[in-house]
C-alpha atoms as a PDB file:
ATOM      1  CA  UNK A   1      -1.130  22.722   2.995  1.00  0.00           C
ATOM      2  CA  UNK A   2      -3.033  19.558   2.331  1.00  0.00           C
ATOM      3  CA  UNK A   3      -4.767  18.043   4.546  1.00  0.00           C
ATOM      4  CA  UNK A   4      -6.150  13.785   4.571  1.00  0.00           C
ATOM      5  CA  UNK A   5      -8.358  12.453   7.266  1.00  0.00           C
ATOM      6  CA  UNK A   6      -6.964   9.253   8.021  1.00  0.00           C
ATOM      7  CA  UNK A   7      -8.718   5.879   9.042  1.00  0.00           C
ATOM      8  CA  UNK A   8      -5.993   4.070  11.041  1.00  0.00           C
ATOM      9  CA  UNK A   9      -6.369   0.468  11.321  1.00  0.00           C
ATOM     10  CA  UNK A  10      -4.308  -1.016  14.390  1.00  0.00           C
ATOM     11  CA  UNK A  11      -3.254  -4.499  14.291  1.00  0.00           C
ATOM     12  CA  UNK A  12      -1.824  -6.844  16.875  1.00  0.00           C
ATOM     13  CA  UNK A  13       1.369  -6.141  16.137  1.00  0.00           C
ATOM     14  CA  UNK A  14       1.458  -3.565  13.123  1.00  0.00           C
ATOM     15  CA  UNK A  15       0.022  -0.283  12.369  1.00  0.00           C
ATOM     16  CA  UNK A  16      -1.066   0.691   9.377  1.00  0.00           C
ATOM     17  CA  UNK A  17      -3.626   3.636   8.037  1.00  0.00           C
ATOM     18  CA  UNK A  18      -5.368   4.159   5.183  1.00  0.00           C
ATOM     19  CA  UNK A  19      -6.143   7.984   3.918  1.00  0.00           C
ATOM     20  CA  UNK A  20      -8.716   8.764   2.000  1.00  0.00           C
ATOM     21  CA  UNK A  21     -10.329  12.523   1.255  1.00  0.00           C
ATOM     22  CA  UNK A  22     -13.714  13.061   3.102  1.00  0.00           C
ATOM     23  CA  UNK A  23     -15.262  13.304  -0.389  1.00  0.00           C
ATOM     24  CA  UNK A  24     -15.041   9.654  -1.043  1.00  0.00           C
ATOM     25  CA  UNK A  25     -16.026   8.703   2.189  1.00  0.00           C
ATOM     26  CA  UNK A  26     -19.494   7.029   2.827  1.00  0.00           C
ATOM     27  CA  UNK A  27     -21.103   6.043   5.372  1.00  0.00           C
ATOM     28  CA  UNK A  28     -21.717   1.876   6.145  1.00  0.00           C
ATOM     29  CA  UNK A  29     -23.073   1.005   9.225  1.00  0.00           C
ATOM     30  CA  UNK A  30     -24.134  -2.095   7.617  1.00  0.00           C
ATOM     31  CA  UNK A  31     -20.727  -3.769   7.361  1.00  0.00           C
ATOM     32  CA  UNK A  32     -19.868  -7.011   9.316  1.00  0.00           C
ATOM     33  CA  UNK A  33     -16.776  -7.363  11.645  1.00  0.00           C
ATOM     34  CA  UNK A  34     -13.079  -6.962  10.485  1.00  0.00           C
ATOM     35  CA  UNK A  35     -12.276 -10.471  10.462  1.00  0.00           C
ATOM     36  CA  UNK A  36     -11.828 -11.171   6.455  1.00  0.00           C
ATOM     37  CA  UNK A  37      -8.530 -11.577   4.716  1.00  0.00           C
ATOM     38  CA  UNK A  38      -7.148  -8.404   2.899  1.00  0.00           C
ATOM     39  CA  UNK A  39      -3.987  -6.426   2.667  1.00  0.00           C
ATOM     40  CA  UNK A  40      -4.852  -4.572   5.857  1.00  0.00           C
ATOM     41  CA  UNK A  41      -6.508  -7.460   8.364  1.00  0.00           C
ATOM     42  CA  UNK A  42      -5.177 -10.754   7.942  1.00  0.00           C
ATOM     43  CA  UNK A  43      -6.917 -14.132   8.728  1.00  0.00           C
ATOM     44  CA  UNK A  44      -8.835 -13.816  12.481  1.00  0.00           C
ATOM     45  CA  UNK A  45      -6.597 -10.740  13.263  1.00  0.00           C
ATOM     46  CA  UNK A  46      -8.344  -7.778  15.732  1.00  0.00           C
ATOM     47  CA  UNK A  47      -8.986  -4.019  14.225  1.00  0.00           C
ATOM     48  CA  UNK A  48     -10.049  -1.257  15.867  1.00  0.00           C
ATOM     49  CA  UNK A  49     -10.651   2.083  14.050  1.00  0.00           C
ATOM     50  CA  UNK A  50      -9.131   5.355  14.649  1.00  0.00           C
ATOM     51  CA  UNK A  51      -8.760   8.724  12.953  1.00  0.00           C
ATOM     52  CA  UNK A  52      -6.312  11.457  12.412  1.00  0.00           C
ATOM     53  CA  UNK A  53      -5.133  14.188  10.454  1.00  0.00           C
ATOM     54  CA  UNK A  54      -1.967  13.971   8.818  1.00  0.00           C
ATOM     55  CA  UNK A  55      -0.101  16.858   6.626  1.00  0.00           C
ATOM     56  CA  UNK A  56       2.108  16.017   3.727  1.00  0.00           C
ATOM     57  CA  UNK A  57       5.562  17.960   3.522  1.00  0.00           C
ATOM     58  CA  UNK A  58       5.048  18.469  -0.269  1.00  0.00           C
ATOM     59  CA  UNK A  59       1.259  17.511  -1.356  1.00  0.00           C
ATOM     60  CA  UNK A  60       2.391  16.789  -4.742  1.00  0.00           C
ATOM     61  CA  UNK A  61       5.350  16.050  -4.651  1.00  0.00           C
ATOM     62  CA  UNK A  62       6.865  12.497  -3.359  1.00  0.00           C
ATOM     63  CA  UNK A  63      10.252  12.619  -0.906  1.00  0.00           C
ATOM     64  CA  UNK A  64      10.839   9.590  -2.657  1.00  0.00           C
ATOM     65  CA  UNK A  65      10.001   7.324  -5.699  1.00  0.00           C
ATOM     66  CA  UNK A  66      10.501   3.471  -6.698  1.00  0.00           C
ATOM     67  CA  UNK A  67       9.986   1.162  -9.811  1.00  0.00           C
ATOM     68  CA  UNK A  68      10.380  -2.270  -9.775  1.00  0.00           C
ATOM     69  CA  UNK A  69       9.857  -4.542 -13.448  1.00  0.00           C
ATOM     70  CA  UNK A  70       8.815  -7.869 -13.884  1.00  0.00           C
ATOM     71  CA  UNK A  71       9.249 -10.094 -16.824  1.00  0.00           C
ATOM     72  CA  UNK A  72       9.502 -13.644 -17.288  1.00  0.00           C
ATOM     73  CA  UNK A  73      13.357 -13.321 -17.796  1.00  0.00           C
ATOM     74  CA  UNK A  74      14.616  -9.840 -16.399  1.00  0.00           C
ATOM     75  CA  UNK A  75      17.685  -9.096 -17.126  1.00  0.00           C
ATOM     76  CA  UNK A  76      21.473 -10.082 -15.640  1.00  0.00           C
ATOM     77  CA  UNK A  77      22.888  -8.004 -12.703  1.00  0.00           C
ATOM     78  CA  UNK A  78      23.198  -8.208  -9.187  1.00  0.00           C
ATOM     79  CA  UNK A  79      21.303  -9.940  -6.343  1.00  0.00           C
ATOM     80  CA  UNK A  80      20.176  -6.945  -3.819  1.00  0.00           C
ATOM     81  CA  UNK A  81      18.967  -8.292  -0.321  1.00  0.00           C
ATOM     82  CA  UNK A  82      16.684  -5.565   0.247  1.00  0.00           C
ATOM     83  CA  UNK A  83      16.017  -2.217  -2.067  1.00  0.00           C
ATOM     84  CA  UNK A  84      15.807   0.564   0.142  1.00  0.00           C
ATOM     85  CA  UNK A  85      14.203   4.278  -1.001  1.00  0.00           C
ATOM     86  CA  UNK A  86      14.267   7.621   0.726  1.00  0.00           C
ATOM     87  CA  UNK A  87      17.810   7.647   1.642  1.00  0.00           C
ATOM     88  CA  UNK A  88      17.521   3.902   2.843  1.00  0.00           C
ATOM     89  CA  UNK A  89      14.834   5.000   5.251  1.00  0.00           C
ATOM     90  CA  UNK A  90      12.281   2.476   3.596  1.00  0.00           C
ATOM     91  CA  UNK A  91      12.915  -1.156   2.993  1.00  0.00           C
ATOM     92  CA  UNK A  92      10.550  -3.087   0.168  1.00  0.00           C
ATOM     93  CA  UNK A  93      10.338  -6.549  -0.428  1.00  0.00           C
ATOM     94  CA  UNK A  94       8.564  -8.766  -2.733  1.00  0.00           C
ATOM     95  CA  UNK A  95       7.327 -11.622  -1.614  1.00  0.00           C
ATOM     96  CA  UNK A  96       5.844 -14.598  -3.271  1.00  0.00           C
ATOM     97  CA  UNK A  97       2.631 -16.376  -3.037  1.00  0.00           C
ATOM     98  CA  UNK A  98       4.244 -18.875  -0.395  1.00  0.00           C
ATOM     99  CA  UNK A  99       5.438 -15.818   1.490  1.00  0.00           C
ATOM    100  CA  UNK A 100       9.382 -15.757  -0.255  1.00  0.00           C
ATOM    101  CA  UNK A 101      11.276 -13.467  -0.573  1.00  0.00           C
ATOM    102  CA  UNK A 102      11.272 -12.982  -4.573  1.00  0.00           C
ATOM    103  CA  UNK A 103      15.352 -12.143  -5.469  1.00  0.00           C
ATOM    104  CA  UNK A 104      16.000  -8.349  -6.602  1.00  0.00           C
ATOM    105  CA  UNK A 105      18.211  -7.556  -9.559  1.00  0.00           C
ATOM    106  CA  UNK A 106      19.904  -4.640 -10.031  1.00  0.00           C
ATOM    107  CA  UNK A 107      20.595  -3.836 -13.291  1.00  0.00           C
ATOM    108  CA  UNK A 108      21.492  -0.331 -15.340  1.00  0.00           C
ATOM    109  CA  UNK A 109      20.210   1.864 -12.102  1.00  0.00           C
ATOM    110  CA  UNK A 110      16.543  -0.320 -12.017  1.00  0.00           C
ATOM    111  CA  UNK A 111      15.180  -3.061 -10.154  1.00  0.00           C
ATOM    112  CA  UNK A 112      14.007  -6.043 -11.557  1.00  0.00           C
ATOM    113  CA  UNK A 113      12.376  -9.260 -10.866  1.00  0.00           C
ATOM    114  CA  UNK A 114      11.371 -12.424 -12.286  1.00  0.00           C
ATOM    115  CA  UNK A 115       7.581 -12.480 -12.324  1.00  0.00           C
ATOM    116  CA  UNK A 116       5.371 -15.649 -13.482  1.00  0.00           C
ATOM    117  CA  UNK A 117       2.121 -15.449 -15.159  1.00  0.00           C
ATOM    118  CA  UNK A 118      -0.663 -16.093 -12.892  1.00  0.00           C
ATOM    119  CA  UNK A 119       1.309 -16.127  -9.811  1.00  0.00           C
ATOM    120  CA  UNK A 120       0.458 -13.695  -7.222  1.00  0.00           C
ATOM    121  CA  UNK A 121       2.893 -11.903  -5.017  1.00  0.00           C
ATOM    122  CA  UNK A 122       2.608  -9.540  -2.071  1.00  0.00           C
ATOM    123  CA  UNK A 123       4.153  -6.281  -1.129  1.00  0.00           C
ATOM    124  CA  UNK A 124       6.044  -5.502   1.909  1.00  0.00           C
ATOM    125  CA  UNK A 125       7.170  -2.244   3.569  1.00  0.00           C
ATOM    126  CA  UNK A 126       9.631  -1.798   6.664  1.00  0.00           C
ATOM    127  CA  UNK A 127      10.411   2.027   7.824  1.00  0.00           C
ATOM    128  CA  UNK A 128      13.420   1.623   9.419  1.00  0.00           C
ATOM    129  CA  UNK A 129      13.426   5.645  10.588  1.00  0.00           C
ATOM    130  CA  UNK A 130      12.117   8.045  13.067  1.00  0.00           C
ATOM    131  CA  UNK A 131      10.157   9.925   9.887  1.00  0.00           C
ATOM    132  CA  UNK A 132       6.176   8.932   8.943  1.00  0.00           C
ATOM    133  CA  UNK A 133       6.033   8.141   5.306  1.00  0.00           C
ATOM    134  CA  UNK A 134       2.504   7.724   3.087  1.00  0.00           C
ATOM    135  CA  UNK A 135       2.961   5.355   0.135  1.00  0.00           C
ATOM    136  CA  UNK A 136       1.157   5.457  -2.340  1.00  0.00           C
ATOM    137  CA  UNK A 137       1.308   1.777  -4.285  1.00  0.00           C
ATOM    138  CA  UNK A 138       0.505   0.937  -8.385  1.00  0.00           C
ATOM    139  CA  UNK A 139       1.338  -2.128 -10.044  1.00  0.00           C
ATOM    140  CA  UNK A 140       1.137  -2.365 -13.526  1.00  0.00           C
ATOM    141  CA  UNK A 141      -0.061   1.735 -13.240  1.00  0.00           C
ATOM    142  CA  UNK A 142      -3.339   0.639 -11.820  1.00  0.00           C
ATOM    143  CA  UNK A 143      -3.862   2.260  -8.075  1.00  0.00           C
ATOM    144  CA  UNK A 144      -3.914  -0.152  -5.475  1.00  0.00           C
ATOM    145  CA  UNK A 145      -6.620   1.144  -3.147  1.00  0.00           C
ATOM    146  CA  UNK A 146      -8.917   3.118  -5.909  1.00  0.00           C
ATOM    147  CA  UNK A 147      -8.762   0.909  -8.971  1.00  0.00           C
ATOM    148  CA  UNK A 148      -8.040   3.372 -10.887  1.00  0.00           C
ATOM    149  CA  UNK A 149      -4.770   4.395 -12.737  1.00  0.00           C
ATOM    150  CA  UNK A 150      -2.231   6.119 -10.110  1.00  0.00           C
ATOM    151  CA  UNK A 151      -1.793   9.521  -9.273  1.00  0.00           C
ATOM    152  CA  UNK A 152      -0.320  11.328  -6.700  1.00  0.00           C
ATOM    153  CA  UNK A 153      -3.570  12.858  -5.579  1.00  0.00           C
ATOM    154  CA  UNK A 154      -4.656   9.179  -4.546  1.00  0.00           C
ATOM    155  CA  UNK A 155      -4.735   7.912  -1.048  1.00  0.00           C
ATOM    156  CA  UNK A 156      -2.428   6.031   0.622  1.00  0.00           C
ATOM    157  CA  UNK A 157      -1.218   3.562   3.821  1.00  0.00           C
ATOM    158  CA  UNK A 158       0.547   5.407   6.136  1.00  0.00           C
ATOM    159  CA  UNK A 159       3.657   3.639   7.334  1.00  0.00           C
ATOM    160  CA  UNK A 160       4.552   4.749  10.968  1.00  0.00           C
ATOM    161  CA  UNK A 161       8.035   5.038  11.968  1.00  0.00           C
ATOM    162  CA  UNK A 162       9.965   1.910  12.636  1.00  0.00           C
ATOM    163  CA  UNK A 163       6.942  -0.052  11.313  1.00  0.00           C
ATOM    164  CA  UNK A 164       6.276  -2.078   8.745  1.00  0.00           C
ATOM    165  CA  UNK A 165       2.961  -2.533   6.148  1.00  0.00           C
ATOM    166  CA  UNK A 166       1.740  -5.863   3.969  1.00  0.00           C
ATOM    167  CA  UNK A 167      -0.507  -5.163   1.021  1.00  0.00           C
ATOM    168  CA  UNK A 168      -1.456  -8.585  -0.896  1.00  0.00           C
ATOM    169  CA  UNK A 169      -3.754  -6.697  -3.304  1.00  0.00           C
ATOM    170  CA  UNK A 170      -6.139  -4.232  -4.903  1.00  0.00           C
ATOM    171  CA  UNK A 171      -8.396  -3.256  -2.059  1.00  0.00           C
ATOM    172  CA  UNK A 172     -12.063  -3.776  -3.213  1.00  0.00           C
ATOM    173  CA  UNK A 173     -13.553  -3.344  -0.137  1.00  0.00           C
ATOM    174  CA  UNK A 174     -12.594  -2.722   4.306  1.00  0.00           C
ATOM    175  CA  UNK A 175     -12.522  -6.846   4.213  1.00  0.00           C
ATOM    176  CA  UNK A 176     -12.100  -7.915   0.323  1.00  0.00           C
ATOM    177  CA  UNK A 177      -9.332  -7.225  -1.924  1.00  0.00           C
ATOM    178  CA  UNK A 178      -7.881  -8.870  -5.387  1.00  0.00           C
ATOM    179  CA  UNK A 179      -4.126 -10.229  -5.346  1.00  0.00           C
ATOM    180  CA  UNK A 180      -1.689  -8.560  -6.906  1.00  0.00           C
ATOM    181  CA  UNK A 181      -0.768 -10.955 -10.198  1.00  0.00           C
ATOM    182  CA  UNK A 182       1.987 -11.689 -12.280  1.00  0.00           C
ATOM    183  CA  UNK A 183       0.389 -10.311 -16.082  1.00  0.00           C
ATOM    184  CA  UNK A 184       1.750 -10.192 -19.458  1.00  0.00           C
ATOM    185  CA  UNK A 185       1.342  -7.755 -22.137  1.00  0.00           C
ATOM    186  CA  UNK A 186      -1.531  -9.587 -23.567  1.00  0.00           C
ATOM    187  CA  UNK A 187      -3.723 -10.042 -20.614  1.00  0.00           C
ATOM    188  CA  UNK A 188      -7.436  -9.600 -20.373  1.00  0.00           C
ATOM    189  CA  UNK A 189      -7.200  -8.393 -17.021  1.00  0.00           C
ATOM    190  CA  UNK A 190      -6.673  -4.832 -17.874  1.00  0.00           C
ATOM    191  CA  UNK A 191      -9.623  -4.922 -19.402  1.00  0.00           C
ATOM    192  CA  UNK A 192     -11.834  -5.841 -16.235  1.00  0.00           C
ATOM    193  CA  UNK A 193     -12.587  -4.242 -12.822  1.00  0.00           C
ATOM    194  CA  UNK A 194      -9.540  -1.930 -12.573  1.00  0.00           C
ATOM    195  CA  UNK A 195      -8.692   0.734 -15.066  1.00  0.00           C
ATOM    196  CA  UNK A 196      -5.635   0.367 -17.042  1.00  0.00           C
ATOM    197  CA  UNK A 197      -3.503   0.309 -19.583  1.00  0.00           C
ATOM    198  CA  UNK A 198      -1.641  -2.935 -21.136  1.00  0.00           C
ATOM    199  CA  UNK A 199       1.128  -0.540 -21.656  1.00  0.00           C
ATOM    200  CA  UNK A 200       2.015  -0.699 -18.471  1.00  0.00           C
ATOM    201  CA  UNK A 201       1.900  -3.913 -17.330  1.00  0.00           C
ATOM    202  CA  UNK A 202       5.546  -5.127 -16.230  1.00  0.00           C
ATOM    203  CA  UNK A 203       5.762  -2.473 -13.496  1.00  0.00           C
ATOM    204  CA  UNK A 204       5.306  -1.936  -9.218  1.00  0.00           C
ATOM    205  CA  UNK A 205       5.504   1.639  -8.491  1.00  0.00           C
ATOM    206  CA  UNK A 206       5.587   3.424  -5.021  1.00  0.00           C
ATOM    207  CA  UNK A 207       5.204   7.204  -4.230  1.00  0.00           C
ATOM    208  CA  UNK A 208       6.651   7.947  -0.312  1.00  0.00           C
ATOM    209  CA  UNK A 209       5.684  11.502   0.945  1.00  0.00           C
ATOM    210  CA  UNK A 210       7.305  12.089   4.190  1.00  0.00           C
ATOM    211  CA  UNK A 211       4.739  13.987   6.940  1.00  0.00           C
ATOM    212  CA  UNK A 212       4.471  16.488   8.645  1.00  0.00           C
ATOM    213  CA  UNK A 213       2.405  14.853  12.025  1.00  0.00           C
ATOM    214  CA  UNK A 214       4.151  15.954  15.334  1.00  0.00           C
ATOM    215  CA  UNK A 215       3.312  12.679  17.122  1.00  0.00           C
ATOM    216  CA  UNK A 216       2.521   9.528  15.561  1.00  0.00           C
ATOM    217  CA  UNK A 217       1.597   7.765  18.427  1.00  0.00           C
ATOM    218  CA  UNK A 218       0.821   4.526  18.730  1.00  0.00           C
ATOM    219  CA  UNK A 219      -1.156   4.864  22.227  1.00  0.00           C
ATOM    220  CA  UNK A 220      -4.903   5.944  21.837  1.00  0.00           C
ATOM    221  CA  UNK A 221      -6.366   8.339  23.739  1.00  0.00           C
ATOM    222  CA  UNK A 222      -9.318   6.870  26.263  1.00  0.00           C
ATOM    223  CA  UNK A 223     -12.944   7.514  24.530  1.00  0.00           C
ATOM    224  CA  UNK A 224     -16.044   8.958  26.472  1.00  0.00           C
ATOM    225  CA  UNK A 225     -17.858   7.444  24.259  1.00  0.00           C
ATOM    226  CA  UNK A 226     -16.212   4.416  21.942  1.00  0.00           C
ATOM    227  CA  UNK A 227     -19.485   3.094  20.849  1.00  0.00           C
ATOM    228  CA  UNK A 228     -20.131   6.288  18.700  1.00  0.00           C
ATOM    229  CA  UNK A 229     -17.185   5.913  16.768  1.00  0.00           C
ATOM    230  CA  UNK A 230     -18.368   6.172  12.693  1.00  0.00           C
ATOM    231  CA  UNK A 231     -17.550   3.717  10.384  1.00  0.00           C
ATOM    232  CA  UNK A 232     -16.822   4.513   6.497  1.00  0.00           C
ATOM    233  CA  UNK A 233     -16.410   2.958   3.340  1.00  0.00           C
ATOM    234  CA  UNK A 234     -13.039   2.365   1.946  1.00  0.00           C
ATOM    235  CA  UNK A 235     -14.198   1.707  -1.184  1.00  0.00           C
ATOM    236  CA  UNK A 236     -16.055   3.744  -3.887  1.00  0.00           C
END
């Protein structure tokens, strides 16, 4: 079975852990204190760093899957509070750039929402079960932690059970990332940083592979030696 060495970021009050395969993994002794904004840390908020293997059930194959479209008008249909995937097990909301809750439309067996250009928007993740997911996030096909278009081979946060994840962006670096906007068809920014294809544009994807951990604990085990932890790059 597959396995991902995990860097697990614990927050105040959430936990949330990014994998990543030891072959994109550098090392960066150099960087500064996690105190930057991003979809992981927010503003002043304490990190420490942790690591841990995790197994999927099915490496290549997700428990669960979700789309959600955007469009200036989406179509008619009715108002869900809160889409849930994996049997109801995972809870996602959209939220706006003042932090609302962006209405969900259910319409002919998809989700849709009313997205406007050059507003941002933020993603938001609550497992409401006893089972560890990974997610794996796109929007508009483009990866959200490696820039690159998705695939299930791509890393992912890891949302522990009866916890909940916030990712405002494209993760560019462990302290920068680049909001998640609102595009249209035409839009240059496909053609920039992140690998895309205007095709795609109109669409937030998710991938949740359930795992196979024993124990995800929140409590860390007492280090020896904490000053010898290592440090890596989260970006490429």
């Amino acid at each position: 079975m597959k396995r991902t060495t995990l860097l697990i970021t614990t927050l105040l009050l959430n936990l949330l852990v990014i994998t990543g395969c030891s072959s994109n993994k550098h090392p960066a002794t150099d960087l500064p204190e996690l105190e930057q904004t991003g979809p992981i840390w927010g503003d002043g908020v304490e990190a420490k760093e942790e690591f841990m293997d995790v197994v999927r059930v099915a490496p290549s194959q997700p428990t669960a899957m979700g789309e959600i479209y955007y469009s200036a008008t989406p179509p008619e249909g009715t108002v869900v509070a809160n889409p849930a995937f994996a049997q109801g097990r995972i809870n996602v909301t959209i939220l706006d750039r003042y932090g609302n809750k962006i209405p969900v439309i259910q319409s002919g067996g998809n989700y849709y929402i009313k997205g406007i250009k050059g507003e941002s928007y933020t993603l938001y993740f609550e497992n409401i079960s006893n089972t560890g997911y990974e997610v794996l996030v796109t929007t508009d096909g483009v990866d959200s932690i490696t820039g690159h278009e998705g695939h299930y081979n791509n890393a992912g946060y890891i949302l522990f059970p009866g916890n909940t994840i916030t990712i405002k962006g494209f993760r560019q670096t462990r302290q920068e990332y680049k909001p998640f906007i609102f595009h249209e068809k035409d839009s240059p920014y496909i053609k920039g940083a992140n690998e895309g294809s205007a095709a795609n544009i109109g669409v937030i994807g998710f991938a949740l592979f359930e795992l196979t951990t024993p124990k995800m604990a929140k409590d860390v085990k007492p280090k020896a030696f904490p000053a010898q932890t290592n440090k890596f790059r989260l970006d490429q």
